[in-house]
C-alpha atoms as a PDB file:
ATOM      1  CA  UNK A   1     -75.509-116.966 270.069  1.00  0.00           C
ATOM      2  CA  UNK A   2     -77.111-118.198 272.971  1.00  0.00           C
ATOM      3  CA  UNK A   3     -80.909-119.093 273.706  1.00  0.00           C
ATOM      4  CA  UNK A   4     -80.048-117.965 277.040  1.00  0.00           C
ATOM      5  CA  UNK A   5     -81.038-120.819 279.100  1.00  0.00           C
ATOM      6  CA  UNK A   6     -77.702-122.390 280.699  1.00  0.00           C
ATOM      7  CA  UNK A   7     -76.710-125.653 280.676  1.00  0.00           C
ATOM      8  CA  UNK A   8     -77.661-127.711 283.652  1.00  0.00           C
ATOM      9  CA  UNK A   9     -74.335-129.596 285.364  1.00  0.00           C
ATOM     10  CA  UNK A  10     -75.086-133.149 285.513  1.00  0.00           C
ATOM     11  CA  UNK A  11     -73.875-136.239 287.591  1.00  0.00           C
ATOM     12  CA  UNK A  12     -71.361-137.790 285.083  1.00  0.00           C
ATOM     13  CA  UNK A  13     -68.532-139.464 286.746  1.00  0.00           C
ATOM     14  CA  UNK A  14     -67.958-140.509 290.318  1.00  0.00           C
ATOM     15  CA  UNK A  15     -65.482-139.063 292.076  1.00  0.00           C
ATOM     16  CA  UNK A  16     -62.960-140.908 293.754  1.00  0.00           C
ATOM     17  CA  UNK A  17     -64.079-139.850 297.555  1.00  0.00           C
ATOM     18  CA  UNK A  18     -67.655-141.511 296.554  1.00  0.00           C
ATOM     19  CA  UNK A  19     -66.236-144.970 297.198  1.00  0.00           C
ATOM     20  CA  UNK A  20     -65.463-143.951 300.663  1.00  0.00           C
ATOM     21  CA  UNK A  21     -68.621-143.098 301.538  1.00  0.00           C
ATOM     22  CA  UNK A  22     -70.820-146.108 303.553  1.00  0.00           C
ATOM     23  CA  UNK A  23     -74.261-144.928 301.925  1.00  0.00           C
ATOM     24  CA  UNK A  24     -76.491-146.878 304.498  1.00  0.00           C
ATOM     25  CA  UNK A  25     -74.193-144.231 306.878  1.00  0.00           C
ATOM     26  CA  UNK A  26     -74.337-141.289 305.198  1.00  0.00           C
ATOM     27  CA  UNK A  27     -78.356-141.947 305.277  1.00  0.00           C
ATOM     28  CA  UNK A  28     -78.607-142.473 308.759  1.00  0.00           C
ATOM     29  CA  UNK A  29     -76.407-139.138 309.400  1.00  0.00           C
ATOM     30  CA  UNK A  30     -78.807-137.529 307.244  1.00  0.00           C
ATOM     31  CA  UNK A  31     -81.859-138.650 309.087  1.00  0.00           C
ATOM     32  CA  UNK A  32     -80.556-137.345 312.557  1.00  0.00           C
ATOM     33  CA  UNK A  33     -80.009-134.128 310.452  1.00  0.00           C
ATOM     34  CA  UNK A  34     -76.528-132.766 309.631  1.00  0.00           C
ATOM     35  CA  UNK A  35     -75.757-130.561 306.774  1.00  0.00           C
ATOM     36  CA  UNK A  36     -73.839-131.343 303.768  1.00  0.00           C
ATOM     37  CA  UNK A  37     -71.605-129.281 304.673  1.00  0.00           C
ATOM     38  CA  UNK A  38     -71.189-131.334 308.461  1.00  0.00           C
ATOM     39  CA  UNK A  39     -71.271-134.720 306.098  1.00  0.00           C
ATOM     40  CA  UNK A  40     -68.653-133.395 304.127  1.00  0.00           C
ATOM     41  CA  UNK A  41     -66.054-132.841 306.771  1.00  0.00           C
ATOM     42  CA  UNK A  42     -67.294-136.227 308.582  1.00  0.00           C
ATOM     43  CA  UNK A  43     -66.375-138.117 305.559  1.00  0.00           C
ATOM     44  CA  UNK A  44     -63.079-135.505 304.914  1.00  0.00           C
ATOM     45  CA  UNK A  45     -64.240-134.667 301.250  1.00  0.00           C
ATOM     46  CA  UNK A  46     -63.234-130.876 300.606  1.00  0.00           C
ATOM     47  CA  UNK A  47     -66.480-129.181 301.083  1.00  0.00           C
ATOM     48  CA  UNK A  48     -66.527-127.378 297.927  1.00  0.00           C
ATOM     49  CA  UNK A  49     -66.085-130.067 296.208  1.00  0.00           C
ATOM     50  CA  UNK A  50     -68.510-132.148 298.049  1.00  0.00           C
ATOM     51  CA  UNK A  51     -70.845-129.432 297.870  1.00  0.00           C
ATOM     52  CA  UNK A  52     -70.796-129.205 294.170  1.00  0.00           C
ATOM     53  CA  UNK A  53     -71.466-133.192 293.480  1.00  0.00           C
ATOM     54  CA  UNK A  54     -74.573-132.953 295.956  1.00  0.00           C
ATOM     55  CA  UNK A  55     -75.953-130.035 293.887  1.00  0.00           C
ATOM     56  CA  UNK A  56     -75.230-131.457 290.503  1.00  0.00           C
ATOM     57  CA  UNK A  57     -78.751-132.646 288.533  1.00  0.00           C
ATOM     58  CA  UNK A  58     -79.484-136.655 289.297  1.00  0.00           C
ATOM     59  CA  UNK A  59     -76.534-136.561 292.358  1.00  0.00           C
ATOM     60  CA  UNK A  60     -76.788-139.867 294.217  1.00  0.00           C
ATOM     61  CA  UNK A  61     -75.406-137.682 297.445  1.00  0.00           C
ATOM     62  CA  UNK A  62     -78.882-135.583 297.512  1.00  0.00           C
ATOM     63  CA  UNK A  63     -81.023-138.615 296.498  1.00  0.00           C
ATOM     64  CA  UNK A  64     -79.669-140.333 299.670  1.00  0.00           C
ATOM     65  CA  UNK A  65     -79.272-137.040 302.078  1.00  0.00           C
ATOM     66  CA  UNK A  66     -83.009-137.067 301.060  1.00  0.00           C
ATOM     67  CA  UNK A  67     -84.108-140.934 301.187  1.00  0.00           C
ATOM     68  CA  UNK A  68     -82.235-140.650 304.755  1.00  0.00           C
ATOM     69  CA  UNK A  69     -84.278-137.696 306.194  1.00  0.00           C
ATOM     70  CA  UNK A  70     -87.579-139.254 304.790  1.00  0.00           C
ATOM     71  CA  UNK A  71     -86.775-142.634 306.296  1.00  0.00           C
ATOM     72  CA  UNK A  72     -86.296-141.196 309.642  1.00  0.00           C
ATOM     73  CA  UNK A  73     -89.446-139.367 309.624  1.00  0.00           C
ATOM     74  CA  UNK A  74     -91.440-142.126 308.114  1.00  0.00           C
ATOM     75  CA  UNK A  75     -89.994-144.353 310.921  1.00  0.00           C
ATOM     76  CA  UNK A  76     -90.866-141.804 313.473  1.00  0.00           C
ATOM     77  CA  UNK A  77     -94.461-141.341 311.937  1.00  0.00           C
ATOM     78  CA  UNK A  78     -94.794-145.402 312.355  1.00  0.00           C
ATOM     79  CA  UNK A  79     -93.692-145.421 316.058  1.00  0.00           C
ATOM     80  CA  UNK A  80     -96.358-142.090 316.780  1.00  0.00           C
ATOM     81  CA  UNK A  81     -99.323-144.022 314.660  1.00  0.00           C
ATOM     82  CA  UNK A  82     -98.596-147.321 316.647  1.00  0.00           C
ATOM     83  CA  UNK A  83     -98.901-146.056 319.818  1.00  0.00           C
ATOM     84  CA  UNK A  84    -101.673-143.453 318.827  1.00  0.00           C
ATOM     85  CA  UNK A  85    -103.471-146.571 317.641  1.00  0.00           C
ATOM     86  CA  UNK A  86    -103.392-149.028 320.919  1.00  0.00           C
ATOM     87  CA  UNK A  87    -103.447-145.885 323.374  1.00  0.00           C
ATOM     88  CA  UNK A  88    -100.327-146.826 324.801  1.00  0.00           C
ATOM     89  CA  UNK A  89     -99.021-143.019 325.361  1.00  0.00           C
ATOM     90  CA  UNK A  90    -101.430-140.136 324.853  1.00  0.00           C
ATOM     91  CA  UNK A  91     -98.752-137.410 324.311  1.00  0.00           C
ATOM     92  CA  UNK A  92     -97.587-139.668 320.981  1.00  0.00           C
ATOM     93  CA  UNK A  93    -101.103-139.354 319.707  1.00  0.00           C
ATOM     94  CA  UNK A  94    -101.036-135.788 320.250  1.00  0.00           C
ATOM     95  CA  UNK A  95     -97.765-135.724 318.092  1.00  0.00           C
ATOM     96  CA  UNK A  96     -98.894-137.823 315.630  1.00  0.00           C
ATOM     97  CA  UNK A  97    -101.951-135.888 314.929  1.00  0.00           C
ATOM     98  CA  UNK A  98     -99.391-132.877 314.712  1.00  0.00           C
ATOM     99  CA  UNK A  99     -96.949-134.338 312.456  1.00  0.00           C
ATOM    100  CA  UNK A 100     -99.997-135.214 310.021  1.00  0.00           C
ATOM    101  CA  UNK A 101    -101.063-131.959 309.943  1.00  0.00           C
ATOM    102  CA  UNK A 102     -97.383-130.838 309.294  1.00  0.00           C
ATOM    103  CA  UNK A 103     -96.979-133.404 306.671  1.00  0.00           C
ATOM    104  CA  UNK A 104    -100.464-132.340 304.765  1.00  0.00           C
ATOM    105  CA  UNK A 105     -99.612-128.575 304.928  1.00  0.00           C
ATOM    106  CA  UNK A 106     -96.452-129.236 302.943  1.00  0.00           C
ATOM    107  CA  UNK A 107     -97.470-131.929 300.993  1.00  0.00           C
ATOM    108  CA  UNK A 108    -100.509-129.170 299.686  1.00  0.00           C
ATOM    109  CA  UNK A 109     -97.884-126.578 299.403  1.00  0.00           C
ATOM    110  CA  UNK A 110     -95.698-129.139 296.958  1.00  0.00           C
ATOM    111  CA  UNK A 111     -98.732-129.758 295.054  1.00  0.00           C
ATOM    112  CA  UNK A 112    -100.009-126.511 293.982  1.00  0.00           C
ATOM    113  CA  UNK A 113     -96.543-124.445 293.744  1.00  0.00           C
ATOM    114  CA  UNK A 114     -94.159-127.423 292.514  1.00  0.00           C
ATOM    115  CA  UNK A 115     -96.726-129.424 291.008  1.00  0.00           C
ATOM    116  CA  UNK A 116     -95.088-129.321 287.561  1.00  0.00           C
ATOM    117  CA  UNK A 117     -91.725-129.214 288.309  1.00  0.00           C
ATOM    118  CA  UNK A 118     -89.360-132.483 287.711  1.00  0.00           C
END
């Protein structure tokens, strides 16, 4: 009989492709934003396959499709503070103070709806 919660697919094994894949790369390809799906054929890994690794619970491909988008945005919210801080170009501070807001909003909206979760 079952409790009826189902089993959650884990990363177990690498597959073979993995080793093919340059990781500092794939996280820079991430960070200029393509899709798994784009990724996949860039790195000619059947996307169904590829697909189903990146979705699987503690999969090193989301961890580092996700470090690469954050590192691009942190890097881009360095650049916008440093010239928002010496005055050296007004329409970066106006961006800046945009991408904070951006990043607050969904950093609140984490907090109280995912707050608990993993």
């Amino acid at each position: 009989m079952s409790s009826g919660v189902e089993r959650a697919d884990k990363w177990r094994q690498d597959p073979p492709w993995l080793a093919g894949i340059d990781i500092d790369e794939y996280e820079r390809l991430a960070g200029v934003g393509y899709e798994p799906r784009q990724l996949a054929m860039f790195y000619d890994v059947p996307e169904g396959d590829f697909l189903w690794h990146f979705n699987l619970v503690g999969s090193p491909l989301r961890y580092h499709y996700e470090r690469g988008q954050l590192l691009q945005r942190a890097k881009e919210g360095l650049s916008m503070a440093e010239d928002a801080r010496t005055g050296a170009n007004a329409t970066q501070a106006q961006r800046f103070d945009k991408y904070r807001r951006e990043l607050g909003w969904r950093n609140s909206v984490r907090k109280i709806f995912f707050e608990e979760v993993g």
